[in-house]
N, C-alpha and C. Protein backbone atom coordinates (compact mmCIF):
# COMPACT_ATOMS: atom_id res chain seq x y z
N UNK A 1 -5.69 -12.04 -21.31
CA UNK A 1 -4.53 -12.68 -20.74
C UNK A 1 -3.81 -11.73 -19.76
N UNK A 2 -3.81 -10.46 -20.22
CA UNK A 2 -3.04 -9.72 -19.25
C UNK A 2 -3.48 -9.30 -17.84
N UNK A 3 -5.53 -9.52 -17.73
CA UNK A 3 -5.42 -9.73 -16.73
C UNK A 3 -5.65 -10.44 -15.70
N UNK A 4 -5.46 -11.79 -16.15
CA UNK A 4 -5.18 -13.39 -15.52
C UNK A 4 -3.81 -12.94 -14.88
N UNK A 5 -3.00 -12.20 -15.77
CA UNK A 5 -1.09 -12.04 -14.99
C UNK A 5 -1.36 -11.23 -13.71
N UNK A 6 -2.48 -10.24 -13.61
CA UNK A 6 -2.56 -9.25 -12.43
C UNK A 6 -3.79 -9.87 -11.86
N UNK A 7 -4.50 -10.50 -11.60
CA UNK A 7 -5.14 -11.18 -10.46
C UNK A 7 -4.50 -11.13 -8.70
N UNK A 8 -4.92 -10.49 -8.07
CA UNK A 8 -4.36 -10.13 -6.97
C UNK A 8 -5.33 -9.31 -5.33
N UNK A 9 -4.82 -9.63 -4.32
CA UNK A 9 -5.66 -9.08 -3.59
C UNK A 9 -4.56 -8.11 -3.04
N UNK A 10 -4.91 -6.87 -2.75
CA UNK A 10 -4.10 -5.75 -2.21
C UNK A 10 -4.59 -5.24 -1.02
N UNK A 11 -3.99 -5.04 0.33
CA UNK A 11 -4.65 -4.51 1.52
C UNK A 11 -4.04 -2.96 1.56
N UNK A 12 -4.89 -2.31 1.56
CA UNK A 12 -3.95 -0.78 2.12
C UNK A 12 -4.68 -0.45 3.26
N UNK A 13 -4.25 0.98 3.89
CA UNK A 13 -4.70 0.91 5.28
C UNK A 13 -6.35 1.16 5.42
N UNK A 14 -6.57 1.95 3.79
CA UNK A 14 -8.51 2.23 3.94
C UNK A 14 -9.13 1.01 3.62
N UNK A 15 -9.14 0.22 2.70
CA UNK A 15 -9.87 -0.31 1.92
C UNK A 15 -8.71 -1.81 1.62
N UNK A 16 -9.60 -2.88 0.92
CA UNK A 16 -8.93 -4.09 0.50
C UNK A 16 -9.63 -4.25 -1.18
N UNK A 17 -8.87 -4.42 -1.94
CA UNK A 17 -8.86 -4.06 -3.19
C UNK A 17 -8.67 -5.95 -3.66
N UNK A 18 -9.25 -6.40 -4.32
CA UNK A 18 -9.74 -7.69 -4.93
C UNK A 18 -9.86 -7.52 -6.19
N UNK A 19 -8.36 -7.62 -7.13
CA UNK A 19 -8.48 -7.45 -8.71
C UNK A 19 -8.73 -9.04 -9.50
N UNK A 20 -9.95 -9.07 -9.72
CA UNK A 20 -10.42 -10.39 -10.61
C UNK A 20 -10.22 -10.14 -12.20
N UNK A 21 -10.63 -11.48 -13.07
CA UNK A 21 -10.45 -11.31 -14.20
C UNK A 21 -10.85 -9.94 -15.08
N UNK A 22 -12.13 -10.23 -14.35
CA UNK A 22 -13.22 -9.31 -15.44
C UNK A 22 -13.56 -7.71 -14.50
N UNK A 23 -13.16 -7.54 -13.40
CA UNK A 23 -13.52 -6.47 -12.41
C UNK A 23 -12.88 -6.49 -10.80
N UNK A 24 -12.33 -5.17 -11.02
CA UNK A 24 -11.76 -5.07 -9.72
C UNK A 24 -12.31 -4.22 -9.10
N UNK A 25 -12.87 -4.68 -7.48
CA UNK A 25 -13.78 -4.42 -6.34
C UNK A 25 -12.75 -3.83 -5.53
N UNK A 26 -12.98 -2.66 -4.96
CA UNK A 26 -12.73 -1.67 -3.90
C UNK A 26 -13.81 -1.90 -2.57
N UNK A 27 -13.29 -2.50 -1.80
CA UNK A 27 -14.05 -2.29 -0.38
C UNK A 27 -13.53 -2.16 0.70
N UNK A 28 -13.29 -0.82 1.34
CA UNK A 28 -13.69 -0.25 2.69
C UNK A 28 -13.38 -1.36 3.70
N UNK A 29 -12.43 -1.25 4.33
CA UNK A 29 -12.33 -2.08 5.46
C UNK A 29 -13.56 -2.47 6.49
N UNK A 30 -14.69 -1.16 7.00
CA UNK A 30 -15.75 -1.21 7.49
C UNK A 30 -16.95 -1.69 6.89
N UNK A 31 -16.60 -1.85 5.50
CA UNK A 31 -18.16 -3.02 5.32
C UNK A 31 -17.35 -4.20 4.98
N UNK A 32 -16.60 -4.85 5.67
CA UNK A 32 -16.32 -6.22 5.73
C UNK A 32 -16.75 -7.02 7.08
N UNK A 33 -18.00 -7.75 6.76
CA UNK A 33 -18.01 -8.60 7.64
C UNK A 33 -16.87 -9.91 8.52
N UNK A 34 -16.72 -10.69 6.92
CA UNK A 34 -15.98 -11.89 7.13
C UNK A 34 -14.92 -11.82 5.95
N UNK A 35 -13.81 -12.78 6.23
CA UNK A 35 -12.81 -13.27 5.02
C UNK A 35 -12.67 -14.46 5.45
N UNK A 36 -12.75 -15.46 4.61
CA UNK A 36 -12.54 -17.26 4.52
C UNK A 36 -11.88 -17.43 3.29
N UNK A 37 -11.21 -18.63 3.89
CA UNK A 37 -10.65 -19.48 2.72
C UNK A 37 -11.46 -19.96 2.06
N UNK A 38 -10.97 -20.61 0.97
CA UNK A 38 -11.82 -21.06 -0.32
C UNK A 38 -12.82 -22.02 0.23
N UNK A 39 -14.26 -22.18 -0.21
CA UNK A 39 -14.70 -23.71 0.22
C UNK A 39 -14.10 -24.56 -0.54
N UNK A 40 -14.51 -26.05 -0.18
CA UNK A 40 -14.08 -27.32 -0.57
C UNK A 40 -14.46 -28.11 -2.08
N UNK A 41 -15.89 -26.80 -2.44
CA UNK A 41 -16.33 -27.46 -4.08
C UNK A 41 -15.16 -26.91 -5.03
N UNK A 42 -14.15 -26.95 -5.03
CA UNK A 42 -13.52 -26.68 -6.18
C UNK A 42 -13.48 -25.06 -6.72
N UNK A 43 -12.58 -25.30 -7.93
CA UNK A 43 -12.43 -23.89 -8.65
C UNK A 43 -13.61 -23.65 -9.51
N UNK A 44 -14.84 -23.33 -9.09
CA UNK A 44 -16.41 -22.56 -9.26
C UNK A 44 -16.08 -21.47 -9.07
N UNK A 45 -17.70 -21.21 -9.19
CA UNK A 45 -18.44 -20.07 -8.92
C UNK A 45 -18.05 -19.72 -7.52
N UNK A 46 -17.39 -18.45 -6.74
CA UNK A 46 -17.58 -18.16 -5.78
C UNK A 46 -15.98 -19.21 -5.31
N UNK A 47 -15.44 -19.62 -5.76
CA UNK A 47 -14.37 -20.65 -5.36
C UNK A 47 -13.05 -20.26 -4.88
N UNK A 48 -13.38 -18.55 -4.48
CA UNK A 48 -11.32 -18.24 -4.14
C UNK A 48 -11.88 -17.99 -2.77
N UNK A 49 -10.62 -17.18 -2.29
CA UNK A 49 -11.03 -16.96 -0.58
C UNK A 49 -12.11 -15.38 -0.81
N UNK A 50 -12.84 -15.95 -0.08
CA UNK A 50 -14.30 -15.00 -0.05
C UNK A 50 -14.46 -13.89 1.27
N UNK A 51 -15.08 -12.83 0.77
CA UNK A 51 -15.13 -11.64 1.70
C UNK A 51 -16.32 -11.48 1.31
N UNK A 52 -16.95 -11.28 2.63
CA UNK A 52 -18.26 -11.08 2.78
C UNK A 52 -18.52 -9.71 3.35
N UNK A 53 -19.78 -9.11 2.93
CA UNK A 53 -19.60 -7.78 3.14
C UNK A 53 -20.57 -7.58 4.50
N UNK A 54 -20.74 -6.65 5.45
CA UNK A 54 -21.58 -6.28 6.48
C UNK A 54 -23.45 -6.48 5.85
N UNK A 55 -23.31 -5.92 4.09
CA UNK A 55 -24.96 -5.74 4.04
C UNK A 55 -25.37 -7.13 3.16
N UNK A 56 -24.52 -8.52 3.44
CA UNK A 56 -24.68 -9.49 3.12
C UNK A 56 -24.54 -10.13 1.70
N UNK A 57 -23.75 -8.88 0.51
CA UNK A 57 -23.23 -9.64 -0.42
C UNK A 57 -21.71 -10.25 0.13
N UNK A 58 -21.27 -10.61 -1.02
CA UNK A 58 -20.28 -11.62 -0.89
C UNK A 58 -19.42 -11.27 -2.43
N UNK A 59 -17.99 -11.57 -2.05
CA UNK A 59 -17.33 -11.26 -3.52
C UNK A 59 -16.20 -12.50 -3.36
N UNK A 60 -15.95 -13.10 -4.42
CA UNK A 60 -14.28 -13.78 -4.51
C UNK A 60 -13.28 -13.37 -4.80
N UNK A 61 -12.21 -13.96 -4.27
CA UNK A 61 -10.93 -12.91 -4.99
C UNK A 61 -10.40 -14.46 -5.69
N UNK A 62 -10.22 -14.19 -6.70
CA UNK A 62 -10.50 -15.52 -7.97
C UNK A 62 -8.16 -15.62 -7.69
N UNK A 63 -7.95 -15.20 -7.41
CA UNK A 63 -6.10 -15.39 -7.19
C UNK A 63 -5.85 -16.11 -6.34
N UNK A 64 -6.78 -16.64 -5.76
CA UNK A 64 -6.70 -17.40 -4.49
C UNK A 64 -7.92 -18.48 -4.95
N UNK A 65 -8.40 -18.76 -6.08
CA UNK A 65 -8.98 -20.13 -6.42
C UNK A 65 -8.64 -21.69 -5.99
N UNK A 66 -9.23 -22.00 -5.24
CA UNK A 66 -8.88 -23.94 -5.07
C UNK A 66 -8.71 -24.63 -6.78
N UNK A 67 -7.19 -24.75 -6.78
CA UNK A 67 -7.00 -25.38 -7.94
C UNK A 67 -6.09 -26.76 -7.57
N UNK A 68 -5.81 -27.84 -9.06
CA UNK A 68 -5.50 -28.64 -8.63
C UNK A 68 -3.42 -28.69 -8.30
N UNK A 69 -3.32 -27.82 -8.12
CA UNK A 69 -1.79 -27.75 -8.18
C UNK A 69 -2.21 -26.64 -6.57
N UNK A 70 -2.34 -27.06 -6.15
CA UNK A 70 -2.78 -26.16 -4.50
C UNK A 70 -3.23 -27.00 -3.26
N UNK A 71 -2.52 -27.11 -2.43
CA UNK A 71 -2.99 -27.59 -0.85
C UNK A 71 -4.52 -27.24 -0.65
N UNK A 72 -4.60 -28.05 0.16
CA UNK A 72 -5.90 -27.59 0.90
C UNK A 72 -5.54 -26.33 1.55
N UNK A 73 -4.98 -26.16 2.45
CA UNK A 73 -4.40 -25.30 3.19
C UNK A 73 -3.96 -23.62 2.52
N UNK A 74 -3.54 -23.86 1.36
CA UNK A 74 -2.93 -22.64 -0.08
C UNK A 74 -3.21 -21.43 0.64
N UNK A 75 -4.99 -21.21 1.00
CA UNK A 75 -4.74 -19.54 1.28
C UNK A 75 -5.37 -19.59 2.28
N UNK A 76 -5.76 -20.23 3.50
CA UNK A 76 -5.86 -20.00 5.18
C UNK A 76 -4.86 -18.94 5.46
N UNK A 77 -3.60 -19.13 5.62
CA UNK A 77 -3.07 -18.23 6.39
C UNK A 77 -3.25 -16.77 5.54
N UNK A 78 -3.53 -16.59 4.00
CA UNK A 78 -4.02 -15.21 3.75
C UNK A 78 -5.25 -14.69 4.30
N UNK A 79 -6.39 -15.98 4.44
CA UNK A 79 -7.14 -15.69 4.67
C UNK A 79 -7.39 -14.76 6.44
N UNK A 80 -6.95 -15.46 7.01
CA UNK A 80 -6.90 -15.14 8.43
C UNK A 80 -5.91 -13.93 8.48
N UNK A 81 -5.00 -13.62 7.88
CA UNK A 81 -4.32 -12.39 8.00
C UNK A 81 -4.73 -11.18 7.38
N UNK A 82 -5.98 -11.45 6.38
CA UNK A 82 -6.67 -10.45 6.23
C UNK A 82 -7.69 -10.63 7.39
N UNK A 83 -8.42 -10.89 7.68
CA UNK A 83 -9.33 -11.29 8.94
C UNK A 83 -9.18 -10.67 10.06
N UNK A 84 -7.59 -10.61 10.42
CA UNK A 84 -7.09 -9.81 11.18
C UNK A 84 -6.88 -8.30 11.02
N UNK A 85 -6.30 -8.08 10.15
CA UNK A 85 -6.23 -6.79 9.72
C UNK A 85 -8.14 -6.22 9.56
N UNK A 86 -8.61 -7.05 8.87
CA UNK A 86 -10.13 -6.31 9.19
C UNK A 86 -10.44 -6.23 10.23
N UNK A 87 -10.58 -6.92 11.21
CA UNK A 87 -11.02 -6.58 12.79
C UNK A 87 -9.64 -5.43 13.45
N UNK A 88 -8.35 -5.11 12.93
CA UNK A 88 -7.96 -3.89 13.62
C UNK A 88 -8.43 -3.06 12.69
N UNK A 89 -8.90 -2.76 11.98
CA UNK A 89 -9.44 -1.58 10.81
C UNK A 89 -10.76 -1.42 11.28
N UNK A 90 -11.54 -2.14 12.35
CA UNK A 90 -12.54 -1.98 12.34
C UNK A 90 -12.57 -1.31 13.97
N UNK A 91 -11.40 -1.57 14.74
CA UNK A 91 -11.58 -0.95 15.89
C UNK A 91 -10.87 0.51 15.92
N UNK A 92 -10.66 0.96 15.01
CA UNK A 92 -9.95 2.37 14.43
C UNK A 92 -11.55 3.62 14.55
């Protein structure tokens, strides 16, 4: 339970930090390919806003899950404002 309460995505200036239920992922601004909003199948597998890495895995950040108390819309604008911040982290 306690860490369903800290589910969270954190940007600092090296790295973007994605704390999920069961494991929290540290990745490097430079192996980020992409960041998207959630797809449209629901709160699944793979179902929060997703960061994809340069050597073609992929991780979710489960705090940002498509649930039913959530817009379509819920985490676009996180999504794209990390998106941004990765492409200036990447021209550094």
């Amino acid at each position: 339970m306690f860490r369903a309460a800290r589910l969270a995505i954190v940007a600092t200036p090296d790295h973007l930090v994605v704390r999920n239920i069961f494991r929290t992922h540290t990745v490097p601004w430079g192996e980020i390919a992409s960041i998207a909003p959630p797809k449209s199948y629901g709160a699944t597998r793979k179902g929060g806003i997703i960061v994809s890495r340069i050597d073609g895995s992929s991780l979710s950040a489960t705090a940002y899950v498509r649930g039913p108390h959530n817009r379509d819309s819920f985490a676009v604008s996180v999504a794209n404002n990390l998106q941004q911040m990765a492409a200036r982290a990447a021209q550094r």
